[in-house]
PDB file of N, CA and C in Angstrom:
ATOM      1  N   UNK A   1      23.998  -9.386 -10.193  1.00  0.00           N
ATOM      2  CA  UNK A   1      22.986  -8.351 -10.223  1.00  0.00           C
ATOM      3  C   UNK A   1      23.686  -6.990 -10.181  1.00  0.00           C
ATOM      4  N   UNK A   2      23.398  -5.986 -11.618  1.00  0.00           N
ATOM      5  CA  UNK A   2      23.879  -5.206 -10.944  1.00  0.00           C
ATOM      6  C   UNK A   2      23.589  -3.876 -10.102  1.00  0.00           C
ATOM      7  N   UNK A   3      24.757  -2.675 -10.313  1.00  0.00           N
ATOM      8  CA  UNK A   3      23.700  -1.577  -9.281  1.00  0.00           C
ATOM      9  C   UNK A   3      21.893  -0.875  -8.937  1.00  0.00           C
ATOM     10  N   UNK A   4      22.123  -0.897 -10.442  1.00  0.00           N
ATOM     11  CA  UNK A   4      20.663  -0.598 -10.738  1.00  0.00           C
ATOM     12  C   UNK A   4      20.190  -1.428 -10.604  1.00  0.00           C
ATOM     13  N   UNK A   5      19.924  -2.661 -10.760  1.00  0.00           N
ATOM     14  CA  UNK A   5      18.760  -3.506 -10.576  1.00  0.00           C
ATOM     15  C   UNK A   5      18.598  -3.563  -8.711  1.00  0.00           C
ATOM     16  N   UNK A   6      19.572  -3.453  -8.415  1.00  0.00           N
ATOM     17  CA  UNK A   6      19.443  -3.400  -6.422  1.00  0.00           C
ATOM     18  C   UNK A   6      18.552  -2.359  -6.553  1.00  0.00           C
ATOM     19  N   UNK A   7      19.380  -1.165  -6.784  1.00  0.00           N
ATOM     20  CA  UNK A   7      18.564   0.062  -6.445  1.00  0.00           C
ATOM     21  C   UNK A   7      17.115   0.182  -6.807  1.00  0.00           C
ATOM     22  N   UNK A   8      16.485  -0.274  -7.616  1.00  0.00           N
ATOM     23  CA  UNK A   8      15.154  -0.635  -8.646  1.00  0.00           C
ATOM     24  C   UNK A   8      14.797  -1.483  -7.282  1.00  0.00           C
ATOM     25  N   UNK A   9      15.328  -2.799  -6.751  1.00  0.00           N
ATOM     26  CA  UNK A   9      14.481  -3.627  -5.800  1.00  0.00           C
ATOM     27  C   UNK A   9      14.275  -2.771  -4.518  1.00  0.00           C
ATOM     28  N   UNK A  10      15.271  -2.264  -4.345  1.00  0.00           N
ATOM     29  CA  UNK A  10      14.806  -1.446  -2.856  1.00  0.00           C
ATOM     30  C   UNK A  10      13.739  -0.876  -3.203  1.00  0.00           C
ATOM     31  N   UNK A  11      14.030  -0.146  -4.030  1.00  0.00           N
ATOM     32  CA  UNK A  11      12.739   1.108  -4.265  1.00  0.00           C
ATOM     33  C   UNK A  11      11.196   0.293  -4.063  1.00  0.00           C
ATOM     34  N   UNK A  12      11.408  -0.668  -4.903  1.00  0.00           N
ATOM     35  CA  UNK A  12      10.234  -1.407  -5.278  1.00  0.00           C
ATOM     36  C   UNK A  12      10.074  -2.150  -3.677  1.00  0.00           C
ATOM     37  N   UNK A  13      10.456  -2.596  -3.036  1.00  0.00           N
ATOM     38  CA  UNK A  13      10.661  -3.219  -1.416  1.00  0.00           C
ATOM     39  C   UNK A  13      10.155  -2.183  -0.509  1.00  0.00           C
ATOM     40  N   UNK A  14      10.659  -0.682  -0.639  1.00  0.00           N
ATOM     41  CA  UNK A  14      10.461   0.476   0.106  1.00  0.00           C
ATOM     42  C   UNK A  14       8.840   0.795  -0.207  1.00  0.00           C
ATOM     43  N   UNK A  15       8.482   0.763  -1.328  1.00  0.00           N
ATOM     44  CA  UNK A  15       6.989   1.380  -1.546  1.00  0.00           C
ATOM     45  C   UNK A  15       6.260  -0.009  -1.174  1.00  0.00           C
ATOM     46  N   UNK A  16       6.618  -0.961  -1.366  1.00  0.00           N
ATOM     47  CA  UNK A  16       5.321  -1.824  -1.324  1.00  0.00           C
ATOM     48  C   UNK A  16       5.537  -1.824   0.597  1.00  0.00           C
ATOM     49  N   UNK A  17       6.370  -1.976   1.747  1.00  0.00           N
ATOM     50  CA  UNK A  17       6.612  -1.195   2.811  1.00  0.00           C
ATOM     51  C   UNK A  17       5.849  -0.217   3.060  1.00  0.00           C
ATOM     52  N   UNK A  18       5.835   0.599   2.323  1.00  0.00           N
ATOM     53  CA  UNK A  18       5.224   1.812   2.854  1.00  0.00           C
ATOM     54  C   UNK A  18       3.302   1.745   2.755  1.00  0.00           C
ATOM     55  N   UNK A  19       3.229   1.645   1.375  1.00  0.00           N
ATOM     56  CA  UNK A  19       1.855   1.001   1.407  1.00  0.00           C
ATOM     57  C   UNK A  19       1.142  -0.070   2.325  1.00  0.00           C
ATOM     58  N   UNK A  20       1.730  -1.078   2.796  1.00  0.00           N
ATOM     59  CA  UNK A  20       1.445  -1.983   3.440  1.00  0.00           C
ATOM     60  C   UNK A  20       1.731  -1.371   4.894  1.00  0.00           C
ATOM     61  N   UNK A  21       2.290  -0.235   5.072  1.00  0.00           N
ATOM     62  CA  UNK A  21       2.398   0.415   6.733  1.00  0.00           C
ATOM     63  C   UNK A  21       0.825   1.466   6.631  1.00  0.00           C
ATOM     64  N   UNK A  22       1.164   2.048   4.998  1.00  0.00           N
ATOM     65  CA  UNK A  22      -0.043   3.060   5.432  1.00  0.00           C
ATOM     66  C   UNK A  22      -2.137   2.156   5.151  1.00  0.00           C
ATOM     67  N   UNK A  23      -1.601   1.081   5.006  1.00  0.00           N
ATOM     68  CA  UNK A  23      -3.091   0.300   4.682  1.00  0.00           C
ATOM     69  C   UNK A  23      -3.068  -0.145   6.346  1.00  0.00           C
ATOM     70  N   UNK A  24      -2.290  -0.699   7.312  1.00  0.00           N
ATOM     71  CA  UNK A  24      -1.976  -1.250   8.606  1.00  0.00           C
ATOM     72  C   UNK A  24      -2.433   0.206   9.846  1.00  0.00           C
ATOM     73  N   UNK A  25      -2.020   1.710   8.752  1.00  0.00           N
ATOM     74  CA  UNK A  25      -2.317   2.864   9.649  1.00  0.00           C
ATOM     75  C   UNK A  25      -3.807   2.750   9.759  1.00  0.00           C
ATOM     76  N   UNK A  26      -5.035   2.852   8.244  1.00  0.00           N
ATOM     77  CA  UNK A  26      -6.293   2.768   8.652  1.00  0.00           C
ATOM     78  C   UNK A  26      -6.946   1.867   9.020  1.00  0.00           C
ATOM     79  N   UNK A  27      -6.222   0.510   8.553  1.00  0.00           N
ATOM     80  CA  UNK A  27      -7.201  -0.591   9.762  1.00  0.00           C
ATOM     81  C   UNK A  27      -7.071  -0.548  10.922  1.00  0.00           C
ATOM     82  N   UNK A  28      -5.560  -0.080  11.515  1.00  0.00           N
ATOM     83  CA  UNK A  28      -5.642   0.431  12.693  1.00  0.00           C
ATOM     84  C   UNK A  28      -6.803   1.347  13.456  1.00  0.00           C
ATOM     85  N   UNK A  29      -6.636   2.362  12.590  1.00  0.00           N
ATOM     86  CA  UNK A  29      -7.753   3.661  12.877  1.00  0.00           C
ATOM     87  C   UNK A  29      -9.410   3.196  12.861  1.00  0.00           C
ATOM     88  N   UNK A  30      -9.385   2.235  12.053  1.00  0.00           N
ATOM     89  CA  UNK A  30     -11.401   1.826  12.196  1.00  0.00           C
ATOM     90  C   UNK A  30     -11.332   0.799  13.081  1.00  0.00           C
ATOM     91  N   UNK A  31     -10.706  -0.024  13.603  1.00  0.00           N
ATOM     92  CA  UNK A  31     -10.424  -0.612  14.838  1.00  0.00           C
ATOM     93  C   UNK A  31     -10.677   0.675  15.976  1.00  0.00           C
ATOM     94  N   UNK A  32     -10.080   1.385  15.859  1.00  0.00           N
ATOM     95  CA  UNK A  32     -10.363   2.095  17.131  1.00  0.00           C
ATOM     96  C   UNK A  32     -11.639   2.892  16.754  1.00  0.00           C
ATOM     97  N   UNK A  33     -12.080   3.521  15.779  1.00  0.00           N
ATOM     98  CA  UNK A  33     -13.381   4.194  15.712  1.00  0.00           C
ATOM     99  C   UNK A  33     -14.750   3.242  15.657  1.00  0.00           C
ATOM    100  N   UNK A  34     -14.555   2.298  15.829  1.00  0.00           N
ATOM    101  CA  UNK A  34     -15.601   0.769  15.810  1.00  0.00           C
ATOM    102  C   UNK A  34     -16.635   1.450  16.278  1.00  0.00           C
ATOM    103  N   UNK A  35     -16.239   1.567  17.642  1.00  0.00           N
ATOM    104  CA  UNK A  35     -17.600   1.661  18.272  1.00  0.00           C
ATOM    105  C   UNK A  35     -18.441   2.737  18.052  1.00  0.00           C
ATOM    106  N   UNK A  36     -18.114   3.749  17.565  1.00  0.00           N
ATOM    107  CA  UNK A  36     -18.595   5.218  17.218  1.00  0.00           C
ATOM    108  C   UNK A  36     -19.368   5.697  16.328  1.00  0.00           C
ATOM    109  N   UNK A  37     -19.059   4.717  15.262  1.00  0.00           N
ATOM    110  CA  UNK A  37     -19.542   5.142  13.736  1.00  0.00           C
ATOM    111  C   UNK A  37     -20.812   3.957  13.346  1.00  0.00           C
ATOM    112  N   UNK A  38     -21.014   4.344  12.341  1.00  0.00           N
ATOM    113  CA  UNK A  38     -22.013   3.347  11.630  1.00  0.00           C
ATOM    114  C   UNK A  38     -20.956   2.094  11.132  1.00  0.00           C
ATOM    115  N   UNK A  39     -21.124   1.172  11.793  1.00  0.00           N
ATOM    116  CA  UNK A  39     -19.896  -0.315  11.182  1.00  0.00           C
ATOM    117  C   UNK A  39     -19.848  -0.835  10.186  1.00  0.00           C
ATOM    118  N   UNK A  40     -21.062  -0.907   9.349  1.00  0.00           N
ATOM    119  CA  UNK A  40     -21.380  -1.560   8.111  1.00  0.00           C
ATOM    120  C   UNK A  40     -20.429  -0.511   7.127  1.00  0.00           C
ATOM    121  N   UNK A  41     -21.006   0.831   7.013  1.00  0.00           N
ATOM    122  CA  UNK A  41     -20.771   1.539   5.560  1.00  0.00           C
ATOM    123  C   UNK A  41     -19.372   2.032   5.708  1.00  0.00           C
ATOM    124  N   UNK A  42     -18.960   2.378   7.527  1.00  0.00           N
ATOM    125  CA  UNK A  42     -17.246   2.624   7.607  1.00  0.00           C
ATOM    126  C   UNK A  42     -16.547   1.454   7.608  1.00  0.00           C
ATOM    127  N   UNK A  43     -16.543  -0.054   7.292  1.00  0.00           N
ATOM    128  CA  UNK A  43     -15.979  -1.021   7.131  1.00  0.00           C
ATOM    129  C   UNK A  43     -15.787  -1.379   5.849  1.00  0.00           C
ATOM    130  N   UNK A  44     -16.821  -0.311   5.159  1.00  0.00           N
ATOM    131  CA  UNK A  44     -16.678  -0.672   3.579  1.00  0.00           C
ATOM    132  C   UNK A  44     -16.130   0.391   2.916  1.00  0.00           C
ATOM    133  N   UNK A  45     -16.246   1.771   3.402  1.00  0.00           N
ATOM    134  CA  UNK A  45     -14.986   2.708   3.446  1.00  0.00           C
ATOM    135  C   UNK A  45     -13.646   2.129   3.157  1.00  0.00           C
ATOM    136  N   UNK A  46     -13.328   1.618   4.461  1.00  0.00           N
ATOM    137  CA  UNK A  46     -12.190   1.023   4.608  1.00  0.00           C
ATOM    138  C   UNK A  46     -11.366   0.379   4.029  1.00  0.00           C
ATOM    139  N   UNK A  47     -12.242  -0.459   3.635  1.00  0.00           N
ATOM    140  CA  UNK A  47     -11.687  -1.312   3.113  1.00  0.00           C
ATOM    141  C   UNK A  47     -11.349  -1.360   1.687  1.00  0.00           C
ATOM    142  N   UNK A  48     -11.968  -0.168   1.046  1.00  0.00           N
ATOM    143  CA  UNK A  48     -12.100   0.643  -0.372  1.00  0.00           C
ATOM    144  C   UNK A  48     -10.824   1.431  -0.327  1.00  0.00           C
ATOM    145  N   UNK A  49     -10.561   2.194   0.820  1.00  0.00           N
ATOM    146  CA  UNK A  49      -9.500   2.891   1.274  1.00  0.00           C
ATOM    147  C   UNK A  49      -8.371   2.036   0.993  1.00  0.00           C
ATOM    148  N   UNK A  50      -8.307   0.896   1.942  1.00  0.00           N
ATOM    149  CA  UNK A  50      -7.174  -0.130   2.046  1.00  0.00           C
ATOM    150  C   UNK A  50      -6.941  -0.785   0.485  1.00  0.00           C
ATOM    151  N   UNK A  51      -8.151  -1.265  -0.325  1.00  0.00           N
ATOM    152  CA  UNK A  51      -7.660  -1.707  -1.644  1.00  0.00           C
ATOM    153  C   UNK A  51      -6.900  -0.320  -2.613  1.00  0.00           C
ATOM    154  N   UNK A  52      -7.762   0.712  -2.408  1.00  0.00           N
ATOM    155  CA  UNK A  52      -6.830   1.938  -3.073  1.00  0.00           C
ATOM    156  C   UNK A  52      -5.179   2.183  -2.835  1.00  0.00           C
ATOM    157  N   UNK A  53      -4.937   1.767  -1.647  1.00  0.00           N
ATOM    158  CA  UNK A  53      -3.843   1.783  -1.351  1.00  0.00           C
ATOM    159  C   UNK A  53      -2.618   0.890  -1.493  1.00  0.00           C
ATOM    160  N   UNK A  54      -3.435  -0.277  -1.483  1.00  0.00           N
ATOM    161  CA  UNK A  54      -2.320  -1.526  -1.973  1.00  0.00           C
ATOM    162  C   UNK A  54      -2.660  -1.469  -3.321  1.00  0.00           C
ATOM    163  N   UNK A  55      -3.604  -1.217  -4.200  1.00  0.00           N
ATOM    164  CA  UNK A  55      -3.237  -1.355  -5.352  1.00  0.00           C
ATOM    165  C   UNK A  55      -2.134  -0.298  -6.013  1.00  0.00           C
ATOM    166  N   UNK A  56      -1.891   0.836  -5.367  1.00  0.00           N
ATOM    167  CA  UNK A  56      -1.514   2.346  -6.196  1.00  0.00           C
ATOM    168  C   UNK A  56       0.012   1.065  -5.508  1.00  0.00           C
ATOM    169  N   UNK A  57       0.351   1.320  -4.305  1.00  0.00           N
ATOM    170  CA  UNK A  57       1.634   0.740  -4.265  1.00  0.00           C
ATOM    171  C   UNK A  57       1.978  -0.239  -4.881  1.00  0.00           C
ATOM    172  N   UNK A  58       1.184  -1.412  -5.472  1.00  0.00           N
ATOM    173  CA  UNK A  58       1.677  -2.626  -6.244  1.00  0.00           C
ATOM    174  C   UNK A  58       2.134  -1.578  -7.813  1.00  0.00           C
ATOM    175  N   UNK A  59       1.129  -1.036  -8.436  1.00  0.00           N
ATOM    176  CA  UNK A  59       1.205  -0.605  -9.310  1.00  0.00           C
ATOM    177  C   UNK A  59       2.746   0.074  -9.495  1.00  0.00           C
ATOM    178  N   UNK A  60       2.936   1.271  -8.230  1.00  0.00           N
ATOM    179  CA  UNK A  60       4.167   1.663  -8.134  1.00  0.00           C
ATOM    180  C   UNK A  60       5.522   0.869  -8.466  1.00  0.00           C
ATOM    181  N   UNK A  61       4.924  -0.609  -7.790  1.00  0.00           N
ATOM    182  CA  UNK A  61       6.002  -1.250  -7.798  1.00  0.00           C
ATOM    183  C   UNK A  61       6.596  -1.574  -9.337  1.00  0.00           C
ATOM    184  N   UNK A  62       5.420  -2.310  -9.853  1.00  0.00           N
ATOM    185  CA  UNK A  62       5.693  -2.638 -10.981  1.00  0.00           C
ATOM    186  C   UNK A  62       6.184  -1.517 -12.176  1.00  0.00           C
ATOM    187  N   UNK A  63       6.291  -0.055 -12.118  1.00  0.00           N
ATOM    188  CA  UNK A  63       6.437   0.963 -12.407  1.00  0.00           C
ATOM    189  C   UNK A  63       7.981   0.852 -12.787  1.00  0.00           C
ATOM    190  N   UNK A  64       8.445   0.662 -11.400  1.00  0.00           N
ATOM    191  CA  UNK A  64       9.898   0.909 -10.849  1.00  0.00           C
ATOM    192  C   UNK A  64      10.118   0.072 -11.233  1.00  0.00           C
ATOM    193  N   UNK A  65       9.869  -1.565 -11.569  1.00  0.00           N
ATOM    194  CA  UNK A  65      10.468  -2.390 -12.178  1.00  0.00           C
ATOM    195  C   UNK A  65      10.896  -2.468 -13.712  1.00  0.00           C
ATOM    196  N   UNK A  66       9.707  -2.275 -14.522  1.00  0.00           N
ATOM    197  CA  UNK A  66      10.218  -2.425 -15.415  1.00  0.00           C
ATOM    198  C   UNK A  66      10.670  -0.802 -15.799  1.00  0.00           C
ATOM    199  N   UNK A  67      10.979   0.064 -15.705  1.00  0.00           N
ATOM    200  CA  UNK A  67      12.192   1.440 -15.476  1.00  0.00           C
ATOM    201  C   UNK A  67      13.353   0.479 -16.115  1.00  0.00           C
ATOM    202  N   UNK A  68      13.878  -0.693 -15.122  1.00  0.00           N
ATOM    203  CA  UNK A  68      15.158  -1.356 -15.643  1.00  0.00           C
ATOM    204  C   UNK A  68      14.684  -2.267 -17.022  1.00  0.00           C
ATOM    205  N   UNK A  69      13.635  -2.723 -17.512  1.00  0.00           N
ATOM    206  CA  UNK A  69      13.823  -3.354 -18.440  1.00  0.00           C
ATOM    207  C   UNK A  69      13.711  -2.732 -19.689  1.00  0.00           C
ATOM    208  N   UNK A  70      13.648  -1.007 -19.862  1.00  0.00           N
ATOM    209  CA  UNK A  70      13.280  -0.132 -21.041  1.00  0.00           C
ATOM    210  C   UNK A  70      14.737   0.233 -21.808  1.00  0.00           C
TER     211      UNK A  70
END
């Protein structure tokens, strides 16, 4: 394998990481606002939130991947 293709996997390892920390930040956060809010329509927020977020990072990923196959 060579340099670039490492460097391409980190990258691609680092964002899908990061996405998957910042989708873990707002389920965190409506876990703690539970009791406060309306549960139904902020659970579906959320969770709209959370798919926006893992999808943009998958997408990213696949971005950075094929970079090496052009």
């Amino acid at each position: 394998m060579s340099e670039g293709e490492l460097y391409r996997l980190r990258r691609v390892v680092e964002r899908l990481m990061a996405g998957h920390r910042e989708a873990l930040g707002v389920i965190g956060q409506e876990v703690e606002d539970q009791e406060v809010e309306d549960q139904e329509s902020s659970a579906q927020e959320t969770l709209a939130e959370v798919q926006d977020i893992l999808e943009g990072a998958l997408e990213d990923a696949r971005t950075i991947l094929e970079e090496g196959g052009t």
